[in-house]
N, C-alpha and C. Protein backbone atom coordinates (compact mmCIF):
# COMPACT_ATOMS: atom_id res chain seq x y z
N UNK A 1 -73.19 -52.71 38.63
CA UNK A 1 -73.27 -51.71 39.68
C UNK A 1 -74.62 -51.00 39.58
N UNK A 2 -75.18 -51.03 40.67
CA UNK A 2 -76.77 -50.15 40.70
C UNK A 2 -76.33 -48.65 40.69
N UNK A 3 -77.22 -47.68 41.09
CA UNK A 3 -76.93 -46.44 41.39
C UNK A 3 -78.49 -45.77 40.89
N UNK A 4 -78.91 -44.79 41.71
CA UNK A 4 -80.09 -43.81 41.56
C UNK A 4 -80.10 -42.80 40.83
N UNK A 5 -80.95 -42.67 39.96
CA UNK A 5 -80.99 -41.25 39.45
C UNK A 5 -82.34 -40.76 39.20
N UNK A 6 -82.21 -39.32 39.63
CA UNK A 6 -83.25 -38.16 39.27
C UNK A 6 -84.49 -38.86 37.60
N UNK A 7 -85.55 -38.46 37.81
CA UNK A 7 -86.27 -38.07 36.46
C UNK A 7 -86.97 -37.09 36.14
N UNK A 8 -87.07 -36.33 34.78
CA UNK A 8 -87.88 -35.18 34.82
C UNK A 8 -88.72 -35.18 35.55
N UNK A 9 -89.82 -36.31 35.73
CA UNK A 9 -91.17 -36.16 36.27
C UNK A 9 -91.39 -36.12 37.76
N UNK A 10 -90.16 -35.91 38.58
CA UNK A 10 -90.41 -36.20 39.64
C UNK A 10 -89.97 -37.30 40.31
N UNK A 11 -90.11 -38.50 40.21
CA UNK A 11 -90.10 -39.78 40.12
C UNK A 11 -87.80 -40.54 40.15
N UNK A 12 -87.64 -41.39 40.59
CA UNK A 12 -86.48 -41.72 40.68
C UNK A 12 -86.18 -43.00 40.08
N UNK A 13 -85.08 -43.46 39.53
CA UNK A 13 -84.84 -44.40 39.49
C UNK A 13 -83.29 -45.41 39.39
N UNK A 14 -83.79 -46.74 39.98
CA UNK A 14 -82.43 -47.45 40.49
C UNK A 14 -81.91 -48.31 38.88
N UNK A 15 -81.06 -48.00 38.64
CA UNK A 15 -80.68 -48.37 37.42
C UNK A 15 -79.17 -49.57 37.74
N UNK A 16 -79.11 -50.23 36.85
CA UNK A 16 -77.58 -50.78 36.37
C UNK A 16 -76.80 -50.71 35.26
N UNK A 17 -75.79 -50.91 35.70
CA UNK A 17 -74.34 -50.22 34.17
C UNK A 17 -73.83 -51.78 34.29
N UNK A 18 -73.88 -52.04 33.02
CA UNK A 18 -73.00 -53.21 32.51
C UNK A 18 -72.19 -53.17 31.24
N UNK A 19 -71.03 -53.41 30.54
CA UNK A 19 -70.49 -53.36 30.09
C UNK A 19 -70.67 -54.21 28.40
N UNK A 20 -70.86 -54.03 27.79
CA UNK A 20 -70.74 -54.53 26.06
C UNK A 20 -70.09 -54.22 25.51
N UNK A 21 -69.96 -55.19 23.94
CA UNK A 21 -69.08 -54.80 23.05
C UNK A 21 -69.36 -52.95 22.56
N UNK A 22 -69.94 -52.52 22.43
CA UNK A 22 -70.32 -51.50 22.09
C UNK A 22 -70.30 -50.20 23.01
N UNK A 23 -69.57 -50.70 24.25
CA UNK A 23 -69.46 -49.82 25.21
C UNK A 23 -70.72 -50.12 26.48
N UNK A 24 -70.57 -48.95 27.47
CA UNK A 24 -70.84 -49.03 28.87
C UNK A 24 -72.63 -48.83 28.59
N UNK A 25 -73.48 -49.45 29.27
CA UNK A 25 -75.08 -49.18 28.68
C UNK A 25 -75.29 -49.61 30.14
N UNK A 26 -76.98 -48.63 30.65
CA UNK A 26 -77.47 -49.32 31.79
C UNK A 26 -79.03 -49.45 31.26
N UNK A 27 -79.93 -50.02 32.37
CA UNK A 27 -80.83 -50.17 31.94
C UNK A 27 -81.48 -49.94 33.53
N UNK A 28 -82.82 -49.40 33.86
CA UNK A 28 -83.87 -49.31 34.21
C UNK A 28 -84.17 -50.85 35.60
N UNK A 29 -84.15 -50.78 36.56
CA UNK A 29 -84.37 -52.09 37.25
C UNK A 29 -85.82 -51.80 37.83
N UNK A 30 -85.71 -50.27 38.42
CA UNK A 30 -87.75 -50.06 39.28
C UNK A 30 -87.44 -48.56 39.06
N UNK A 31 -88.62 -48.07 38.78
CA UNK A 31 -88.95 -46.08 39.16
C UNK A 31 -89.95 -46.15 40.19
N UNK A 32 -89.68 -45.38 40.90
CA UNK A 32 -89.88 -45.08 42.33
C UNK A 32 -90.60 -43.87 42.56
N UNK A 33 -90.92 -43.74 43.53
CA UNK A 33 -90.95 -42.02 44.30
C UNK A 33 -90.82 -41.96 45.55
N UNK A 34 -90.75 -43.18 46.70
CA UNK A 34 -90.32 -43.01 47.55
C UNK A 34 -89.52 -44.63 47.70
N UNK A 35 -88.16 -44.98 48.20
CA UNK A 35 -87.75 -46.16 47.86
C UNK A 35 -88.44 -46.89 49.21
N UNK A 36 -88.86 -47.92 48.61
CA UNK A 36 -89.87 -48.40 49.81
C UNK A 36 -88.70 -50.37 49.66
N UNK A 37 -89.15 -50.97 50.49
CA UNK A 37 -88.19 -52.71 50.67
C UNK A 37 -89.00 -52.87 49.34
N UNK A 38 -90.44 -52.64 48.87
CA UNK A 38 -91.09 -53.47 47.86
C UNK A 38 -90.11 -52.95 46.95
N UNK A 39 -89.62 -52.04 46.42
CA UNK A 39 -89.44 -51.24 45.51
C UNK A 39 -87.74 -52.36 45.24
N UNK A 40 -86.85 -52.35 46.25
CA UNK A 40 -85.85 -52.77 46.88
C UNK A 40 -85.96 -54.12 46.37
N UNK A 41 -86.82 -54.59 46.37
CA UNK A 41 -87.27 -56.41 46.03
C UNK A 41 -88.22 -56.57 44.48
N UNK A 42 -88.10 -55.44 43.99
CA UNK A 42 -88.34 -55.58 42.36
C UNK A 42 -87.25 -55.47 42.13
N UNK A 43 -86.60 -54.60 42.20
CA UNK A 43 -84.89 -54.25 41.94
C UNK A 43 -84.13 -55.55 41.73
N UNK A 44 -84.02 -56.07 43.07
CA UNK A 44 -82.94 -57.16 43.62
C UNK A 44 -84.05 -58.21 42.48
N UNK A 45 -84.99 -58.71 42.17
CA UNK A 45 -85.12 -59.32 40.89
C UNK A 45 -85.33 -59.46 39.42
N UNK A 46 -85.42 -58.17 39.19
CA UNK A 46 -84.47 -57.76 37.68
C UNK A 46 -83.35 -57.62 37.57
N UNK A 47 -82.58 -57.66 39.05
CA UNK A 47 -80.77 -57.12 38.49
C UNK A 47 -79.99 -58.87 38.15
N UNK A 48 -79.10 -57.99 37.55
CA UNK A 48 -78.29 -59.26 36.80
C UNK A 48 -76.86 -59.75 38.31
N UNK A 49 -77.30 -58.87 38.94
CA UNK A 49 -76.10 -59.26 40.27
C UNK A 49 -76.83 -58.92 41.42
N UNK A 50 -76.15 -59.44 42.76
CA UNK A 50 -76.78 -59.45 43.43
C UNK A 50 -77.05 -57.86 44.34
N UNK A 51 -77.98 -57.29 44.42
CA UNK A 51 -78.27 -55.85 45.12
C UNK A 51 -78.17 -55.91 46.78
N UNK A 52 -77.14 -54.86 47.45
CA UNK A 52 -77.45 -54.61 48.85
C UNK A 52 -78.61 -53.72 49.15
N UNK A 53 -79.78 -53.54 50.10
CA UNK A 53 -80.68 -52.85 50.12
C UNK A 53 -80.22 -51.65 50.93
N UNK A 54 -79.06 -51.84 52.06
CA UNK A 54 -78.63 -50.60 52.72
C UNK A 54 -77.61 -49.83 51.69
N UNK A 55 -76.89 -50.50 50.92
CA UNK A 55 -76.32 -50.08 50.13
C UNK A 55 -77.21 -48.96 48.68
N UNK A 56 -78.02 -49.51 48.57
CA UNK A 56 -79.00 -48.64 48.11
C UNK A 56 -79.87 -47.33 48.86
N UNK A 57 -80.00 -47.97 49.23
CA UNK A 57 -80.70 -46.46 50.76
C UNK A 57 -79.53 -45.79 50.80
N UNK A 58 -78.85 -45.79 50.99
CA UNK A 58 -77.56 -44.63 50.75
C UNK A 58 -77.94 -44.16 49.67
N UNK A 59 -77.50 -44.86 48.70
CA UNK A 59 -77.46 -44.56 47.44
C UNK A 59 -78.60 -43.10 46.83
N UNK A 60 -79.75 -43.54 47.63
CA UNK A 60 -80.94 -42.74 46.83
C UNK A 60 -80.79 -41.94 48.42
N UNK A 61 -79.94 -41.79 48.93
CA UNK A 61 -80.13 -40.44 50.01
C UNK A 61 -78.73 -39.48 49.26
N UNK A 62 -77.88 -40.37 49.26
CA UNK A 62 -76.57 -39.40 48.58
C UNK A 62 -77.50 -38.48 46.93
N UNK A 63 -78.41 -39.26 46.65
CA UNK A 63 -79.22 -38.58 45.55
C UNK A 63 -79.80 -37.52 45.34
N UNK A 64 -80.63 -37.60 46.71
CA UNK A 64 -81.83 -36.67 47.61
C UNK A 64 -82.88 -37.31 47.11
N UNK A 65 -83.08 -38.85 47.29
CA UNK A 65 -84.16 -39.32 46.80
C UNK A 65 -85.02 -39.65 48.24
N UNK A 66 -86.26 -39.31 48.16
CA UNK A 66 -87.09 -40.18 49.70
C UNK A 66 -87.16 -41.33 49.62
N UNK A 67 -86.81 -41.68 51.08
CA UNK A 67 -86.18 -43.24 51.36
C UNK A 67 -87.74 -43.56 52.32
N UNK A 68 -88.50 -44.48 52.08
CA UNK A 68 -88.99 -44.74 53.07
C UNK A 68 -88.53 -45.74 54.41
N UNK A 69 -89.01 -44.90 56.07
CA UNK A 69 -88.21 -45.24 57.00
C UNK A 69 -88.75 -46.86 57.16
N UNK A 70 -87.69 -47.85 58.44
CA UNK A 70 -87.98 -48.87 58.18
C UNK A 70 -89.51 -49.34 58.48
N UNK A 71 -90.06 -50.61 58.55
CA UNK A 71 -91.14 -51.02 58.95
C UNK A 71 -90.96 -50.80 60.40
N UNK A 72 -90.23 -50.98 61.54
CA UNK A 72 -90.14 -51.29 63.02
C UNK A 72 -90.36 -50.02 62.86
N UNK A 73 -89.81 -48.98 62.47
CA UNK A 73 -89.85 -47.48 62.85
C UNK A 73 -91.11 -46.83 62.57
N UNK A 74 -91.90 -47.14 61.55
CA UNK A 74 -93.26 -46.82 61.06
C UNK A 74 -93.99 -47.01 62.36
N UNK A 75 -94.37 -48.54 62.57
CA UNK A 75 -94.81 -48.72 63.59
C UNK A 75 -94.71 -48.57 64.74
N UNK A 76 -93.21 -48.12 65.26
CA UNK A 76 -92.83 -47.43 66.85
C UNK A 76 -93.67 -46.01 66.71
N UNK A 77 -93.97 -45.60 65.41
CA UNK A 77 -94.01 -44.08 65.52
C UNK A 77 -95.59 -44.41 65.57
N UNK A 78 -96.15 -44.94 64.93
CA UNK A 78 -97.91 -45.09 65.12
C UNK A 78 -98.06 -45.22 66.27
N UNK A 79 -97.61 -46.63 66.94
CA UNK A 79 -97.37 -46.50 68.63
C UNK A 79 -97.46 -45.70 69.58
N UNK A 80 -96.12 -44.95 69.76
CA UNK A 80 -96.47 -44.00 70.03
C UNK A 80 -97.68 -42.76 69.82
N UNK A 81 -97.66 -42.48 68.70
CA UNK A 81 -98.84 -41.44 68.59
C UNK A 81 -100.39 -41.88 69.28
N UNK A 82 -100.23 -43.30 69.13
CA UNK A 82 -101.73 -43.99 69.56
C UNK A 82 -101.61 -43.81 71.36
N UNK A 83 -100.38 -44.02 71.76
CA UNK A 83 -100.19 -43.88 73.64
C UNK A 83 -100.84 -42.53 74.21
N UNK A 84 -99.64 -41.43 72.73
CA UNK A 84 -100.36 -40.29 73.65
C UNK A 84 -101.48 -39.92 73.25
N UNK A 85 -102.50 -40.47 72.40
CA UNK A 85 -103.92 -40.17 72.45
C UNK A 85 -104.57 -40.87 73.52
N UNK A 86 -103.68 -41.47 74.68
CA UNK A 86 -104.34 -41.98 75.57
C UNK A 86 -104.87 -43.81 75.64
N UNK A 87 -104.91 -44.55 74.18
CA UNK A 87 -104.74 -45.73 73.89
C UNK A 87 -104.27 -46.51 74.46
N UNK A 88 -104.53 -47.64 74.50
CA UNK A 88 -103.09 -49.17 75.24
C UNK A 88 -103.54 -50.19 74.91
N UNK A 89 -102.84 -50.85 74.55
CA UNK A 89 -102.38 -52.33 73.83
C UNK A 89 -103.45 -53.39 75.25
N UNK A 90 -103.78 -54.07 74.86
CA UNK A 90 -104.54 -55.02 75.55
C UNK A 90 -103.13 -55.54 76.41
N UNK A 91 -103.46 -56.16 77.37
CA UNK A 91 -102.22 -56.28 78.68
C UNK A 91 -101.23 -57.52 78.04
N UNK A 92 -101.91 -58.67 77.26
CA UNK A 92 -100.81 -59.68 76.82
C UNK A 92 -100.24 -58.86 76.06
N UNK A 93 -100.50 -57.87 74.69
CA UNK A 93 -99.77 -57.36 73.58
C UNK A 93 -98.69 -56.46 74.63
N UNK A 94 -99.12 -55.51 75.20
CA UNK A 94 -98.22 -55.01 76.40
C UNK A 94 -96.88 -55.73 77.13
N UNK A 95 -97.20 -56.66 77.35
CA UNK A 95 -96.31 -57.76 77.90
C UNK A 95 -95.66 -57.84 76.64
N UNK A 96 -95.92 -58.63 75.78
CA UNK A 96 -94.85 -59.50 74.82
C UNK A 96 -94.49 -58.36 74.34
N UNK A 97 -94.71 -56.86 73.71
CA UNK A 97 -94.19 -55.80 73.53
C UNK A 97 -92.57 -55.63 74.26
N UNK A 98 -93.46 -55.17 75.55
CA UNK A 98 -92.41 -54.92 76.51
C UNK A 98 -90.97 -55.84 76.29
N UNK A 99 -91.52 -57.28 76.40
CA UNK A 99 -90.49 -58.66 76.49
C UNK A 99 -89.58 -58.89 74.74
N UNK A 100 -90.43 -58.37 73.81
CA UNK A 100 -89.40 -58.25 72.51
C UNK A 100 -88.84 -57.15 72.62
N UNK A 101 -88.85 -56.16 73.30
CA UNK A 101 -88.11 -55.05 73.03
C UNK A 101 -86.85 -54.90 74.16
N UNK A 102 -86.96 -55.65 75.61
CA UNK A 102 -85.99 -55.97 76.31
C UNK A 102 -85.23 -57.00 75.41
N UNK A 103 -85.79 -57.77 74.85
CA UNK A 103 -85.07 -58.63 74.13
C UNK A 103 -84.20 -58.48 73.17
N UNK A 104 -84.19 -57.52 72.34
CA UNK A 104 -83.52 -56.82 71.31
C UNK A 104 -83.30 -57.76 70.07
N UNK A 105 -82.61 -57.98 69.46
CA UNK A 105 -81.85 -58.95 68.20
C UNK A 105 -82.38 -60.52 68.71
N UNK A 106 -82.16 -60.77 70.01
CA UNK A 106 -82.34 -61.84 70.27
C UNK A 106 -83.96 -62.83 69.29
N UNK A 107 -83.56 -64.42 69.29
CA UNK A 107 -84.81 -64.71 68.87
C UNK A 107 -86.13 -65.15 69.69
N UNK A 108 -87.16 -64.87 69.12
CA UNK A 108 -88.58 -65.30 69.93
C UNK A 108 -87.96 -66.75 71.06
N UNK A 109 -88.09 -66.48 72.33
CA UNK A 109 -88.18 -67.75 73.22
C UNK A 109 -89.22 -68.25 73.88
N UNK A 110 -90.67 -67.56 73.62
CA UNK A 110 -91.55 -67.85 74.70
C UNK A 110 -92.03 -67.82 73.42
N UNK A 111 -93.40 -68.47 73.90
CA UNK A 111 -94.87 -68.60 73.48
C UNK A 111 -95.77 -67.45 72.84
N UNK A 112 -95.75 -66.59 73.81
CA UNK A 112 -95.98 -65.42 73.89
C UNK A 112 -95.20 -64.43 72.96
N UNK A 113 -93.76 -64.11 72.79
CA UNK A 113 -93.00 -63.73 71.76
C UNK A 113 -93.69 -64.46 70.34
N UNK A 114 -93.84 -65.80 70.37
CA UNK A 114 -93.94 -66.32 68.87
C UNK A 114 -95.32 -65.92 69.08
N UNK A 115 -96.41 -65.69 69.47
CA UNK A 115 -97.62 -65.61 69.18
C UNK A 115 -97.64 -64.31 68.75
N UNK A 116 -96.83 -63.08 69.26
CA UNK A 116 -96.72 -62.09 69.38
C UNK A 116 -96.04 -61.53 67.67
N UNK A 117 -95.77 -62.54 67.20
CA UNK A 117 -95.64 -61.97 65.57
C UNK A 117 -96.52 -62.15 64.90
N UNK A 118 -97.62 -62.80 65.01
CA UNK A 118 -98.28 -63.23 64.33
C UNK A 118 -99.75 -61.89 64.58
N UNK A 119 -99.17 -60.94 65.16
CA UNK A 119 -100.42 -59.74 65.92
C UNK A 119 -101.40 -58.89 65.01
N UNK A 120 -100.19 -58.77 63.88
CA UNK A 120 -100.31 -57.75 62.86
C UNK A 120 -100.84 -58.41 61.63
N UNK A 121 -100.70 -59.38 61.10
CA UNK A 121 -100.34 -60.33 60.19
C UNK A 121 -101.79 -60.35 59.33
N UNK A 122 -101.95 -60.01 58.35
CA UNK A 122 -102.75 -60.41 57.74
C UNK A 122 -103.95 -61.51 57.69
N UNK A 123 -104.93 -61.68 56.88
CA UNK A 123 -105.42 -62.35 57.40
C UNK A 123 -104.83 -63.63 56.18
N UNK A 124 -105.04 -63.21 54.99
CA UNK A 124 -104.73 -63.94 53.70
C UNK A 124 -103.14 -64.66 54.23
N UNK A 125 -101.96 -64.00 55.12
CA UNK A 125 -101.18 -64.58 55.33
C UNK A 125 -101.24 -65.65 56.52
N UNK A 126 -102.08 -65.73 57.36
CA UNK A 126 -102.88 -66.42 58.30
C UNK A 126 -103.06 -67.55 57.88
N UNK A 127 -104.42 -67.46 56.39
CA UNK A 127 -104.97 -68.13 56.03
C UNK A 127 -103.30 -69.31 55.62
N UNK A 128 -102.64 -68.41 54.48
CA UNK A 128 -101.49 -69.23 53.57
C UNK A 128 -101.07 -70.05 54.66
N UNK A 129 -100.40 -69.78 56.06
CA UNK A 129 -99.62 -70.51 57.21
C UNK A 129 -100.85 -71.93 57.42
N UNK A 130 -102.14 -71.34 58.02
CA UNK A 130 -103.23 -72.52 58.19
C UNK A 130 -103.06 -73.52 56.92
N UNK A 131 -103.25 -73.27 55.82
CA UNK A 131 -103.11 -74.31 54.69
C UNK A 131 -101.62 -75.02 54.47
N UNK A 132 -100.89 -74.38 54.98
CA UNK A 132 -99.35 -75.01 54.94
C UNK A 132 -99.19 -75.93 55.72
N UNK A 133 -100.15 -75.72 57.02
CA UNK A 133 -100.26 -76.67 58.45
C UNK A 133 -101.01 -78.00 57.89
N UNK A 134 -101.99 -77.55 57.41
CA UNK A 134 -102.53 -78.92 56.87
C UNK A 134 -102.55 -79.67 55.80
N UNK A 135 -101.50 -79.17 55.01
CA UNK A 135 -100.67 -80.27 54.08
C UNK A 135 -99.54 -81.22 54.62
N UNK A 136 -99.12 -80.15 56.11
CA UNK A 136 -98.15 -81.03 57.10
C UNK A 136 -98.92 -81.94 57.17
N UNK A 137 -100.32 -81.79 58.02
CA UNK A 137 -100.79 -82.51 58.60
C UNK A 137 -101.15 -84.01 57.63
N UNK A 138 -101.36 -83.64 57.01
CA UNK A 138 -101.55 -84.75 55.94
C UNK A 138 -100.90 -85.44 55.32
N UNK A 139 -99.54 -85.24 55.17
CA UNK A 139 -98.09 -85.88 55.04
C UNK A 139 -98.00 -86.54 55.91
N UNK A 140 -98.16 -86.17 57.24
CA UNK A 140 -98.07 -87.32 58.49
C UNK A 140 -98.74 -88.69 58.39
N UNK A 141 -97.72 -90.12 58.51
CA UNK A 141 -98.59 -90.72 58.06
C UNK A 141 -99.31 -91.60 59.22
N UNK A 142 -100.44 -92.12 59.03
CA UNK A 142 -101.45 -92.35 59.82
C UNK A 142 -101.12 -93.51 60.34
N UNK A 143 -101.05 -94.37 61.39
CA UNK A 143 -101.50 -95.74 62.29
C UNK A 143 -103.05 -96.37 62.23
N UNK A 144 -102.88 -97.55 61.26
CA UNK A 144 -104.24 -97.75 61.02
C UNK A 144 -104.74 -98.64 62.56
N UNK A 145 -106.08 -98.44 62.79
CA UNK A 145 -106.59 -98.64 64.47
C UNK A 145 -106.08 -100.09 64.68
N UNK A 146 -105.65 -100.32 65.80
CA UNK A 146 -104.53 -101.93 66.05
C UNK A 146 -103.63 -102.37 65.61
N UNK A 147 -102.82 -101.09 65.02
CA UNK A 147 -101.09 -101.45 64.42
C UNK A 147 -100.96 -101.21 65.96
N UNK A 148 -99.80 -101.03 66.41
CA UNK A 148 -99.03 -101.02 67.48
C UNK A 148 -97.18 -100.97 67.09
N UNK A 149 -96.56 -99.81 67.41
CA UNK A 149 -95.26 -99.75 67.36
C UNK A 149 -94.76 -101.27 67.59
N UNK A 150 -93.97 -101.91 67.21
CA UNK A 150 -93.17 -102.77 66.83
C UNK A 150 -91.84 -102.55 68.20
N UNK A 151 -91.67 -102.29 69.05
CA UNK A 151 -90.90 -102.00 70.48
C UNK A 151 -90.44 -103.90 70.84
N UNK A 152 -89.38 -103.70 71.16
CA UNK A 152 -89.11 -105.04 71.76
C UNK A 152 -89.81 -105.56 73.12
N UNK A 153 -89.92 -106.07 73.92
CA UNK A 153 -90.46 -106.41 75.07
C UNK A 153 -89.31 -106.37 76.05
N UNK A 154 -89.08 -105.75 77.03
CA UNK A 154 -88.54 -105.58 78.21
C UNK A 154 -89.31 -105.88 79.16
N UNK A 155 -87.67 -106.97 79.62
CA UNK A 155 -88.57 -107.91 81.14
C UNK A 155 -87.25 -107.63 81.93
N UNK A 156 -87.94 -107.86 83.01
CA UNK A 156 -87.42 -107.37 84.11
C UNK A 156 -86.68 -108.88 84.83
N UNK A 157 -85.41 -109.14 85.23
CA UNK A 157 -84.71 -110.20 85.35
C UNK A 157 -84.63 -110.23 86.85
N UNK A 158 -84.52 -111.11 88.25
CA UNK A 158 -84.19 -111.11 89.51
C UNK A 158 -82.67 -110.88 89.34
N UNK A 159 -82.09 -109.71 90.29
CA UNK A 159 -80.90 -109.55 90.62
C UNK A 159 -79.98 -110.54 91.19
């Protein structure tokens, strides 16, 4: 079982209780100061079971620990602040904006939606996707010039 607790210094942390011969002992999984998903995903791989992350965000609010809000919400709120300084999204980001957010839960169906994740994205993660493409590409295997698919011949018979 996880659970949050206070530290002198300020600072919080998500701990686990497991059971031994020697009685009930926990140990230390991440110390924190604001629980952020990174924080959430050191956790969930030091624990010896598997961690809920909403289940935790409770956890460190029933605490009074600062939860940081989600990523979509960070960015609705930059958003915004950037509109009313008068700002606007170039007219495609506008569009596919508009079209993921009518869209809700649903998944990317257009072109435009899938291009449209890729807006924010790093460049190093860019790069990782480009090099992933061309190890595809290179797995594919090649037709050396004057092979020709192997297809039967279809002829056409008088009725």
């Amino acid at each position: 079982m996880a659970y949050v607790v206070p530290r002198s210094n300020g600072s919080w942390e998500i701990r686990e209780s497991h059971v031994t011969a020697k009685g009930p002992r926990s140990r230390t999984l991440v110390t924190f100061r604001t629980l952020t998903p990174e924080a959430i995903e050191h956790a969930r791989a030091r624990a010896s079971r598997p961690l809920d992350g909403d289940a935790l965000r409770r956890a460190a609010r029933r605490a009074g620990a600062p939860v940081a809000l989600p990523e979509a919400d960070m960015a609705a709120a930059e958003l915004l602040r950037t509109l009313t300084e008068g700002e606007r999204p170039r007219p495609a980001l506008e569009r596919a904006l508009r079209d993921a957010l009518a869209a809700g839960a649903r998944s990317a169906t257009s072109n435009a939606q899938a291009a449209a994740a890729w807006v924010g994205v790093s460049p190093q993660r860019r790069g990782e996707a480009l090099r992933d493409l061309l190890r595809l590409a290179d797995s594919v295997p090649v037709r050396r010039k004057g092979e020709r698919e192997g297809f039967p011949r279809i002829e056409s018979r008088p009725a």
